[in-house]
C-alpha atoms as a PDB file:
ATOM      1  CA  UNK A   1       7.605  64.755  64.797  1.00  0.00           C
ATOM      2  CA  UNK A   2       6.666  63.152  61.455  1.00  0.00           C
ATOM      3  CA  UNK A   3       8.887  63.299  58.295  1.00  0.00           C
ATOM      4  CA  UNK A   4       6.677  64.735  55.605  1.00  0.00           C
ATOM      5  CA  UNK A   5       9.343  63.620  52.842  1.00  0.00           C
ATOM      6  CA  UNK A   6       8.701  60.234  54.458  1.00  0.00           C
ATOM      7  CA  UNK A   7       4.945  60.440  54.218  1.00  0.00           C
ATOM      8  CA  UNK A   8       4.921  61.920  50.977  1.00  0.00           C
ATOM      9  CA  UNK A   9       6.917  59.783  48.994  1.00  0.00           C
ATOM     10  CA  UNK A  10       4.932  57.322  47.226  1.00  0.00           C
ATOM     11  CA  UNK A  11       7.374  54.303  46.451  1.00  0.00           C
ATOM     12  CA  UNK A  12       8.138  51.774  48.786  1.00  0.00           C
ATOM     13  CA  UNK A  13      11.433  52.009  50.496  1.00  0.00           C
ATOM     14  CA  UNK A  14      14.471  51.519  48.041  1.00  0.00           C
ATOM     15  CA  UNK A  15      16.552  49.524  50.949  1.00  0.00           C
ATOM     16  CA  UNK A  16      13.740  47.127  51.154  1.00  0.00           C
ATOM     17  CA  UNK A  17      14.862  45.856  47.860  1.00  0.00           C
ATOM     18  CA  UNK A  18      18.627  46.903  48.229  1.00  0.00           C
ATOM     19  CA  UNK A  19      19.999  43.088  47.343  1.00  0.00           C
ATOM     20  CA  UNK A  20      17.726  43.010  44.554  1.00  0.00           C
ATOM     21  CA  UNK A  21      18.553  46.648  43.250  1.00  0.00           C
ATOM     22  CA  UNK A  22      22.570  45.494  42.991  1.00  0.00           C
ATOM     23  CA  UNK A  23      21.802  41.748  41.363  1.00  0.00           C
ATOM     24  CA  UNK A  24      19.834  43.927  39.022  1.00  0.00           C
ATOM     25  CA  UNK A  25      22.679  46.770  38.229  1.00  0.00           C
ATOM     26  CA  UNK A  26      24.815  43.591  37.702  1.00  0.00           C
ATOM     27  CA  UNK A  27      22.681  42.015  35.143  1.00  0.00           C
ATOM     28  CA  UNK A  28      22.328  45.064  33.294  1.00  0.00           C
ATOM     29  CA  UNK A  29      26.015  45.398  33.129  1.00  0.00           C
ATOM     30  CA  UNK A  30      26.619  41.701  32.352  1.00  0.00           C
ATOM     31  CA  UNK A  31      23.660  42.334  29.398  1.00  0.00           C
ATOM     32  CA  UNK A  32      25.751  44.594  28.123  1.00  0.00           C
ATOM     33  CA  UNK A  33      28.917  43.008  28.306  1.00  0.00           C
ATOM     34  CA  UNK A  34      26.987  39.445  26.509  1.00  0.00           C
ATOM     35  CA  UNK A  35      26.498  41.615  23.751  1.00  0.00           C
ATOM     36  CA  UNK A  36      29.282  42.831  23.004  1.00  0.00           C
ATOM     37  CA  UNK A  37      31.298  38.778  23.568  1.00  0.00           C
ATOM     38  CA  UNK A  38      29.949  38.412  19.940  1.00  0.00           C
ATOM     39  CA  UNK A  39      32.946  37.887  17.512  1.00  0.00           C
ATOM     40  CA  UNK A  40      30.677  39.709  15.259  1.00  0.00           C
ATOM     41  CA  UNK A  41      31.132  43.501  14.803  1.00  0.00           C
ATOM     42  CA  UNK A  42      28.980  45.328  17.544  1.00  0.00           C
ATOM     43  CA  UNK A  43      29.595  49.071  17.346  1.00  0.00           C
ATOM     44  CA  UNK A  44      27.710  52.350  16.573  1.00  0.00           C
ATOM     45  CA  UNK A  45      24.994  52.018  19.827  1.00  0.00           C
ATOM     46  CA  UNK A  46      23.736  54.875  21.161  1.00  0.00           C
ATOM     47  CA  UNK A  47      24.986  55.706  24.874  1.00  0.00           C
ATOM     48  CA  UNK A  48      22.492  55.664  27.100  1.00  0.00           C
ATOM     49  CA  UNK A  49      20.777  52.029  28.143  1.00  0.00           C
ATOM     50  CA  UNK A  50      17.599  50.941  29.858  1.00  0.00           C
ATOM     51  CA  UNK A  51      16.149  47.466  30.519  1.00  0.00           C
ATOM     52  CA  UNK A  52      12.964  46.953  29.146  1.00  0.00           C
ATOM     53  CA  UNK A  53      10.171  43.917  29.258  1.00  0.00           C
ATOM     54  CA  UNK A  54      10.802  43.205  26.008  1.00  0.00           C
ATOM     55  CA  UNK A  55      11.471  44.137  22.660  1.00  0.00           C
ATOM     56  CA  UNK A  56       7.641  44.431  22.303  1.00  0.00           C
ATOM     57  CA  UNK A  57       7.594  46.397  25.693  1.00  0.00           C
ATOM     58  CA  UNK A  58      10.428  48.344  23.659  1.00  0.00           C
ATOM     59  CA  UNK A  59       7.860  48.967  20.608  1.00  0.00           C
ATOM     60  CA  UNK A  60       4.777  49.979  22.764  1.00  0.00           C
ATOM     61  CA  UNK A  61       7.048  52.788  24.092  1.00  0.00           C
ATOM     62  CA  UNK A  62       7.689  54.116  20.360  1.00  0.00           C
ATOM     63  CA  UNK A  63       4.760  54.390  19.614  1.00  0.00           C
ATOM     64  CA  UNK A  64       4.149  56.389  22.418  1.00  0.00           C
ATOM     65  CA  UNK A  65       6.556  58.857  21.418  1.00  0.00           C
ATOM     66  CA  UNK A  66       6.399  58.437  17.806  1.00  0.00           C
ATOM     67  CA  UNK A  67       2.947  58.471  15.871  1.00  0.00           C
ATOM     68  CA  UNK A  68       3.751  58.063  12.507  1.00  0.00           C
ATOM     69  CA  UNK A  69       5.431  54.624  12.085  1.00  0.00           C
ATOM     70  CA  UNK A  70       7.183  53.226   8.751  1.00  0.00           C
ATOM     71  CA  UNK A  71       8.378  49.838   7.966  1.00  0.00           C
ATOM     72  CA  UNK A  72       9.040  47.875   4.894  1.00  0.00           C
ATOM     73  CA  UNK A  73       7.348  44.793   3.704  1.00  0.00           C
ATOM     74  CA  UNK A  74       7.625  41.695   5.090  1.00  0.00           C
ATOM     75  CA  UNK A  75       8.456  43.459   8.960  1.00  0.00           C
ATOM     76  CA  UNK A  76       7.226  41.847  12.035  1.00  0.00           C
ATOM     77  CA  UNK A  77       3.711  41.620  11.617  1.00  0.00           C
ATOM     78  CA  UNK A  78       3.323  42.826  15.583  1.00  0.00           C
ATOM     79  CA  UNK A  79       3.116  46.631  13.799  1.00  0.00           C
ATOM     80  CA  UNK A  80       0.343  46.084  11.648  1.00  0.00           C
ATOM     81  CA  UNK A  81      -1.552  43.930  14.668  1.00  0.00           C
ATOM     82  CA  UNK A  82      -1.320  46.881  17.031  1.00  0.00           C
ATOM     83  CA  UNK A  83      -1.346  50.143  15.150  1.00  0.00           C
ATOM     84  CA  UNK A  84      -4.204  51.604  13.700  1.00  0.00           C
ATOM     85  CA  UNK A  85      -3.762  51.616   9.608  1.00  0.00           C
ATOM     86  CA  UNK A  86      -3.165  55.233   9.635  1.00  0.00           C
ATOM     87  CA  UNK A  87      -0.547  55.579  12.318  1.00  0.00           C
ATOM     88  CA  UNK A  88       1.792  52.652   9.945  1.00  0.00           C
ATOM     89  CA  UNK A  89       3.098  53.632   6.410  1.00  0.00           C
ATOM     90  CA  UNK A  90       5.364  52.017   4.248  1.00  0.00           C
ATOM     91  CA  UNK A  91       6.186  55.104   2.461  1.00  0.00           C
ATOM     92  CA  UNK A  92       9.003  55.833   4.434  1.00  0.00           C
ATOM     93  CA  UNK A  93       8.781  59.619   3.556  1.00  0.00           C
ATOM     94  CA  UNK A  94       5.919  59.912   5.052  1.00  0.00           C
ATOM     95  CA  UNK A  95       6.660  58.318   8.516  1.00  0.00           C
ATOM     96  CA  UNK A  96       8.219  59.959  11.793  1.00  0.00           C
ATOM     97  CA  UNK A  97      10.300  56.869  12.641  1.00  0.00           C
ATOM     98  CA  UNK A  98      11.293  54.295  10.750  1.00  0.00           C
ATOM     99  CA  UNK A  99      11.547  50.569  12.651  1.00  0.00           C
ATOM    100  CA  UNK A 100      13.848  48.203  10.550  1.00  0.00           C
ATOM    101  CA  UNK A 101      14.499  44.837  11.674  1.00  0.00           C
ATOM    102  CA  UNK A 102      17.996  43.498  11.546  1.00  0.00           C
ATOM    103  CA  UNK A 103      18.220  40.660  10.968  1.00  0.00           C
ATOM    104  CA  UNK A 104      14.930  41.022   9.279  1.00  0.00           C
ATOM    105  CA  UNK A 105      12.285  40.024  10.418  1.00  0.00           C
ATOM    106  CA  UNK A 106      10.840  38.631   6.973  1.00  0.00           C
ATOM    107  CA  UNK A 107      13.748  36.246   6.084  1.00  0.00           C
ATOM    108  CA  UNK A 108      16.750  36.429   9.284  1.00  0.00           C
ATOM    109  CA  UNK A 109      19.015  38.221   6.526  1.00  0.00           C
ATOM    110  CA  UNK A 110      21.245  40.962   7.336  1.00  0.00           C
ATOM    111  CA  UNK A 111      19.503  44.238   6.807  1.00  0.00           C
ATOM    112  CA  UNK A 112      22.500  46.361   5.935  1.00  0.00           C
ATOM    113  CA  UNK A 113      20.446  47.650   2.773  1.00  0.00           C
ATOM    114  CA  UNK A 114      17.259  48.682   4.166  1.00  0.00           C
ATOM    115  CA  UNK A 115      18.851  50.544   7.058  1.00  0.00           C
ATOM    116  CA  UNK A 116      21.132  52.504   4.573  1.00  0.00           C
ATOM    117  CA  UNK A 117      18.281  53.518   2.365  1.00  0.00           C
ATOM    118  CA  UNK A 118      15.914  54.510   5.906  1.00  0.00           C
ATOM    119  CA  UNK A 119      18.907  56.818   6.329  1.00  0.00           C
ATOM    120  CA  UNK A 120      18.398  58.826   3.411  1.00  0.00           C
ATOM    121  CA  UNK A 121      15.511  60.032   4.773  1.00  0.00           C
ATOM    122  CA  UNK A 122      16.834  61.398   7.967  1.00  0.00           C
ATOM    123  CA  UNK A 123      14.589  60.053  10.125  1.00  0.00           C
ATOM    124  CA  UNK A 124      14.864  58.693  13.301  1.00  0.00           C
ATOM    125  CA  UNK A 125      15.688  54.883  12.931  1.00  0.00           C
ATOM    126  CA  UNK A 126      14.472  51.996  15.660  1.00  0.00           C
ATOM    127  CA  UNK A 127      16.357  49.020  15.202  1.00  0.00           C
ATOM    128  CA  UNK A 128      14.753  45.605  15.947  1.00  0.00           C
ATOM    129  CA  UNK A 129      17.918  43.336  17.207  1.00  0.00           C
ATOM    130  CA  UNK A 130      15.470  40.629  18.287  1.00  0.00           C
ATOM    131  CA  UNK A 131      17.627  37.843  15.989  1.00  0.00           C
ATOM    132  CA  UNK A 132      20.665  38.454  17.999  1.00  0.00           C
ATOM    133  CA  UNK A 133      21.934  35.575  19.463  1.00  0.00           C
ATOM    134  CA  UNK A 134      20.776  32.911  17.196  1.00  0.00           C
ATOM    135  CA  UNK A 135      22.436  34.322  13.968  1.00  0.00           C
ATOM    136  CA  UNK A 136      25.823  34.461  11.881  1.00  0.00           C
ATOM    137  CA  UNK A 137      27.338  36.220   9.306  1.00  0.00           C
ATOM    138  CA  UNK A 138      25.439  39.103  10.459  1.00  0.00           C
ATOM    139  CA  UNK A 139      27.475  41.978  11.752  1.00  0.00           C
ATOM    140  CA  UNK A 140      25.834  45.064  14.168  1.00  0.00           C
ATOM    141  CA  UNK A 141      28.009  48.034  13.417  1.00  0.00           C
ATOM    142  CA  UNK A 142      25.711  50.779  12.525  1.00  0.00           C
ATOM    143  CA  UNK A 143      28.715  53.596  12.887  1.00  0.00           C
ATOM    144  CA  UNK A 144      28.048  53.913   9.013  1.00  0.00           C
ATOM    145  CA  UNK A 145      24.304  55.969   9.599  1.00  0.00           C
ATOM    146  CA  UNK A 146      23.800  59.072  10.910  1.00  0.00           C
ATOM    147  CA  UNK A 147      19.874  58.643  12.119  1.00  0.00           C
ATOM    148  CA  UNK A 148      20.092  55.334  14.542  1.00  0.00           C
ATOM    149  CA  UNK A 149      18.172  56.596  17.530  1.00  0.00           C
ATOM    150  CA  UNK A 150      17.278  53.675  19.231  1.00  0.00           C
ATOM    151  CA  UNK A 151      19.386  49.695  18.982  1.00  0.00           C
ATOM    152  CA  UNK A 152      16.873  47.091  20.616  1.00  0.00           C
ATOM    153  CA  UNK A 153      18.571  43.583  21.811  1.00  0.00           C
ATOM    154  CA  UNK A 154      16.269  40.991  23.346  1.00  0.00           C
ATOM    155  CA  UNK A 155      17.699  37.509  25.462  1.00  0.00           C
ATOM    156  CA  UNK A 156      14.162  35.845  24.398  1.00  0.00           C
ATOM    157  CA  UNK A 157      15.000  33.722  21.065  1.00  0.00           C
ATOM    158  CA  UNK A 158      18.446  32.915  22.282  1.00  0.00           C
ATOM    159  CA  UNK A 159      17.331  31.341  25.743  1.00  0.00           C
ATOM    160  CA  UNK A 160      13.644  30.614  25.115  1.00  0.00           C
ATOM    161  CA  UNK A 161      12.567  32.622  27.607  1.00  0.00           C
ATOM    162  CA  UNK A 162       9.809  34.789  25.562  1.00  0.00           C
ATOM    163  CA  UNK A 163       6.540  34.141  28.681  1.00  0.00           C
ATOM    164  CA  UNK A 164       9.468  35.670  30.747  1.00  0.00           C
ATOM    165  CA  UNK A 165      10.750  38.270  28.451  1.00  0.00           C
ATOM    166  CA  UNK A 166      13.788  40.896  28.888  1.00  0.00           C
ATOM    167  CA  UNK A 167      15.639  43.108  26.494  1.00  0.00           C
ATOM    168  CA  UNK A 168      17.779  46.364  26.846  1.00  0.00           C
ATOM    169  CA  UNK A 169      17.335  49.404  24.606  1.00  0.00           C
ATOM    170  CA  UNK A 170      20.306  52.047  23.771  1.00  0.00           C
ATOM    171  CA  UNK A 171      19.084  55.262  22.516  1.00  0.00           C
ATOM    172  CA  UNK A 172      19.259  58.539  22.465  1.00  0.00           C
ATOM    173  CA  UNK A 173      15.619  59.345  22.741  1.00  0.00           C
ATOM    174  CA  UNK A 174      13.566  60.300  25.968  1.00  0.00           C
ATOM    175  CA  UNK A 175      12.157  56.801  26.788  1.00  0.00           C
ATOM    176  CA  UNK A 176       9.364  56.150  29.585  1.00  0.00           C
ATOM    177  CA  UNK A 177      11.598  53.601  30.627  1.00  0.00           C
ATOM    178  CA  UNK A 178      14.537  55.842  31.346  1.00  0.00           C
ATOM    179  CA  UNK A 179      11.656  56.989  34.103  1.00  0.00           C
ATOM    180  CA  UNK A 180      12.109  53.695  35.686  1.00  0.00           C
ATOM    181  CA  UNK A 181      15.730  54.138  35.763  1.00  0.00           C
ATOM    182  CA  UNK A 182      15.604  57.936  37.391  1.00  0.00           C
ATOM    183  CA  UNK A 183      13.348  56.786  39.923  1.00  0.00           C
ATOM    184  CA  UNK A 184      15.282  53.154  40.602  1.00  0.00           C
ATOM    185  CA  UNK A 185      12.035  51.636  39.843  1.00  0.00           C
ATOM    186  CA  UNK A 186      13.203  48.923  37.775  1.00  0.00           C
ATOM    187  CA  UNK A 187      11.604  45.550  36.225  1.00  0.00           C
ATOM    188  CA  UNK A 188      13.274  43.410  38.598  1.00  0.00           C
ATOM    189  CA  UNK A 189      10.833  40.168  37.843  1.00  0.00           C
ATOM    190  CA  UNK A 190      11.939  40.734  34.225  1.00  0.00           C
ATOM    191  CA  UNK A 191      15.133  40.504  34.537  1.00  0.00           C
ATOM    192  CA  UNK A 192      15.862  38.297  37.443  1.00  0.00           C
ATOM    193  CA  UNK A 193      15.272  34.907  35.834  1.00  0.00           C
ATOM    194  CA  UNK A 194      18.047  35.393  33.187  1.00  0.00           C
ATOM    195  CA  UNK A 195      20.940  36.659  36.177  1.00  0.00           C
ATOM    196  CA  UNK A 196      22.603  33.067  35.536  1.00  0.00           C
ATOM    197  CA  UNK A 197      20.972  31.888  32.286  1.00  0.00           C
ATOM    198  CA  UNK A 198      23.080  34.933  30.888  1.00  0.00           C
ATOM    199  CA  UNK A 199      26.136  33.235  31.779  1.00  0.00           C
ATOM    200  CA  UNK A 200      25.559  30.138  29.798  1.00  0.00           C
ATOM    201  CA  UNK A 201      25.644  30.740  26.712  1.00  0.00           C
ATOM    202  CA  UNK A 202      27.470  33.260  24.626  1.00  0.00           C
ATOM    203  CA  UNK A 203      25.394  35.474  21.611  1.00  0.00           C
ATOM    204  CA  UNK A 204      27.159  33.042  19.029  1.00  0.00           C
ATOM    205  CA  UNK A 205      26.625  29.437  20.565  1.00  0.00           C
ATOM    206  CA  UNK A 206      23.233  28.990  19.432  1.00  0.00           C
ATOM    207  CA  UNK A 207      23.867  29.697  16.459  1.00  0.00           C
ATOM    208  CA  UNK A 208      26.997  27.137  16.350  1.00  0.00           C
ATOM    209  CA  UNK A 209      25.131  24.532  18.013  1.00  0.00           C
ATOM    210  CA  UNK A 210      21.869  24.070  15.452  1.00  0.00           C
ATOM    211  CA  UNK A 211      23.762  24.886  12.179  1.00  0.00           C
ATOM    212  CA  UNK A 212      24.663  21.926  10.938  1.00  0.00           C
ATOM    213  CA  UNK A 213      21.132  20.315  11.772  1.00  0.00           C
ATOM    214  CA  UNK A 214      19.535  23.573  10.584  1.00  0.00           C
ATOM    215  CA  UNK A 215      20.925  22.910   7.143  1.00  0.00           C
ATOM    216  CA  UNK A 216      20.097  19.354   7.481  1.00  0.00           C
ATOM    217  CA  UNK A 217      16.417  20.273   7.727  1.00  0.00           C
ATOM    218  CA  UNK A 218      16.495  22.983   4.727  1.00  0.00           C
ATOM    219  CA  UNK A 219      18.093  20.159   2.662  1.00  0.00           C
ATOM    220  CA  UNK A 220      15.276  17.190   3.614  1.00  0.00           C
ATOM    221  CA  UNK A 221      12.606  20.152   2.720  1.00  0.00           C
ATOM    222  CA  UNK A 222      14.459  21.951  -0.615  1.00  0.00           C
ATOM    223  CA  UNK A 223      14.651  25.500   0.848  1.00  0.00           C
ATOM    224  CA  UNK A 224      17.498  27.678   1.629  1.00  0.00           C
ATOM    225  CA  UNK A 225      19.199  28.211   5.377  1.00  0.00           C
ATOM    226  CA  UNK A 226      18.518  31.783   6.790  1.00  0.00           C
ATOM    227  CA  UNK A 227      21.444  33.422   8.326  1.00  0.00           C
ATOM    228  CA  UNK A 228      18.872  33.213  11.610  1.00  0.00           C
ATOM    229  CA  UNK A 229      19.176  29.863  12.382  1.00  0.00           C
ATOM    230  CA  UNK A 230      15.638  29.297  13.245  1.00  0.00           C
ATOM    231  CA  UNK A 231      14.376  29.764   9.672  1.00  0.00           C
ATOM    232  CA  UNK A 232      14.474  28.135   6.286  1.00  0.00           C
ATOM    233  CA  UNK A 233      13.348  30.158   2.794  1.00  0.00           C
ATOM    234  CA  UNK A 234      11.671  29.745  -0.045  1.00  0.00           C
ATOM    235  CA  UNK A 235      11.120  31.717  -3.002  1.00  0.00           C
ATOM    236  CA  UNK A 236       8.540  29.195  -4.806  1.00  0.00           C
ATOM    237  CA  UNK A 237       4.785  28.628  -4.442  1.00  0.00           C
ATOM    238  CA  UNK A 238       4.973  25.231  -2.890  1.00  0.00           C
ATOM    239  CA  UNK A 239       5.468  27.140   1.030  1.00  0.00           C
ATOM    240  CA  UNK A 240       3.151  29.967   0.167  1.00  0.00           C
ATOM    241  CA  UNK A 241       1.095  29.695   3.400  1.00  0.00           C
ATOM    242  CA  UNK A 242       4.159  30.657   4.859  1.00  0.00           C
ATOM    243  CA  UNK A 243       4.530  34.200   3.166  1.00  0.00           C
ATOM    244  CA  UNK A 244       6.400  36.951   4.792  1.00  0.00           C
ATOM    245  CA  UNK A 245       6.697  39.717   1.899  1.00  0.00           C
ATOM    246  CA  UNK A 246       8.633  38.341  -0.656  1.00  0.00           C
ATOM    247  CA  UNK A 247       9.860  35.533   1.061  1.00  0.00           C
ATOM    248  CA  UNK A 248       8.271  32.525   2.180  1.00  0.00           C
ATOM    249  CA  UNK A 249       9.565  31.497   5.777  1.00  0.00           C
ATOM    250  CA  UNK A 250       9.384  28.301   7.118  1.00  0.00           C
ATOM    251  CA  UNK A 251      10.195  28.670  11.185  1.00  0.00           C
ATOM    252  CA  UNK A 252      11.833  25.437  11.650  1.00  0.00           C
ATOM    253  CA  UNK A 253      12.397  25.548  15.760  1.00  0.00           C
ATOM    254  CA  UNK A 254      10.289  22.699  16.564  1.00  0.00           C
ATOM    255  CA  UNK A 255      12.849  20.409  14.736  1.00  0.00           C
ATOM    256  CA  UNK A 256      16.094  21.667  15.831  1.00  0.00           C
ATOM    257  CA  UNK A 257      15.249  20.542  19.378  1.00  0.00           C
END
């Protein structure tokens, strides 16, 4: 006699991959528990959590659910690249999310300000941790606002591992990713190369390791250190190609090696 739950059911069997289910439940936990080893301020983050391939892969899945999209000047130019001019606004009244950047995307700076102005609109706020892990004086409590639906933190910048990217959203929204969670069909491949890169280095080393040579390099080429220790800035015409808003921002990776 055949099983017709067994013939039915479309994934393969979750056994198969029972090892790899558990290194993965680990990883997710250890994600979470990386984040929060910073000794700055990590608090406000909505409850529920879901790996995702990506920040970006976090993005693509807001726009899904969101259609009007607002950001300020100088964001991550990813938003402009992918959404059709009338789906972004930077009139934030007009938008039915608002994705901030913290630190921001256009100079590594603390983004404290813009995120308590996008409150005073009361709409849902995405926020774009991608900088985590390679900055300082920066502090991630975001208890103060009353609209953060969705905290994005990404392992890419601090380990170099963007071709093999992995993040984790908290939110309190109704992700398609929290579909891959109900159904234990998880990004295994996504996550798996960072299960011991995780434990190497802690969301503030980076940032300890390349300051002193960051500032070095900002001195040699007369602009100012970002709080994202990846960046330099400039606020004069002579690094103009290098625009971002109203900042000019010199990505100085190549020479911290």
């Amino acid at each position: 006699m055949y099983n017709l739950d067994l013939i039915t059911k479309a994934a393969l069997p979750i056994a198969k991959f029972k090892d790899d289910m558990e290194s993965f439940h680990n990883f997710s936990q250890d994600f979470d528990n990386w984040i929060f080893k910073s000794n700055f301020k990590v608090q406000g983050l909505p409850k529920d959590s879901y790996i995702v391939s990506g920040i970006t892969d976090a993005f693509n899945q807001t726009y899904a659910i969101y259609n009007k999209i607002g950001i300020f000047e100088g964001e991550y130019p990813y938003h402009e690249v992918v959404l059709p001019k009338k789906r972004l606004t930077k009139n934030l009244k007009a938008a039915d999310c608002i994705i901030v950047s913290h630190p921001f995307s256009a100079d590594g700076m603390s983004a404290h300000e813009k995120l308590a102005y996008a409150d005073t609109f009361n709409k849902p706020i995405f926020v774009d941790c991608a900088f985590f892990g390679i900055c300082s004086n920066v502090n991630f409590d975001f208890t103060l606002y009353k609209n953060i639906h969705t905290v994005a933190f990404s392992l890419s910048k601090t380990f170099g591992t963007g071709y093999y990217r992995v993040g984790k959203i908290y939110t309190v929204d109704t992700y398609p990713v929290s579909v891959y969670k109900e159904w234990d069909y998880q990004l295994l491949s996504s996550a798996k190369i960072h299960y011991d890169l995780i434990n190497t280095l802690g969301p503030d080393d980076t940032f300890k390791k390349y300051r002193q040579k960051q500032i070095e390099i900002c001195n040699e080429l007369g602009i100012i250190p970002s709080d994202t220790v990846i960046f330099g800035l400039d606020h004069n015409k002579k690094y103009n190609k290098f625009k971002r808003g109203y900042v000019n921002r010199l990505c100085i990776t190549h020479y911290l090696k």
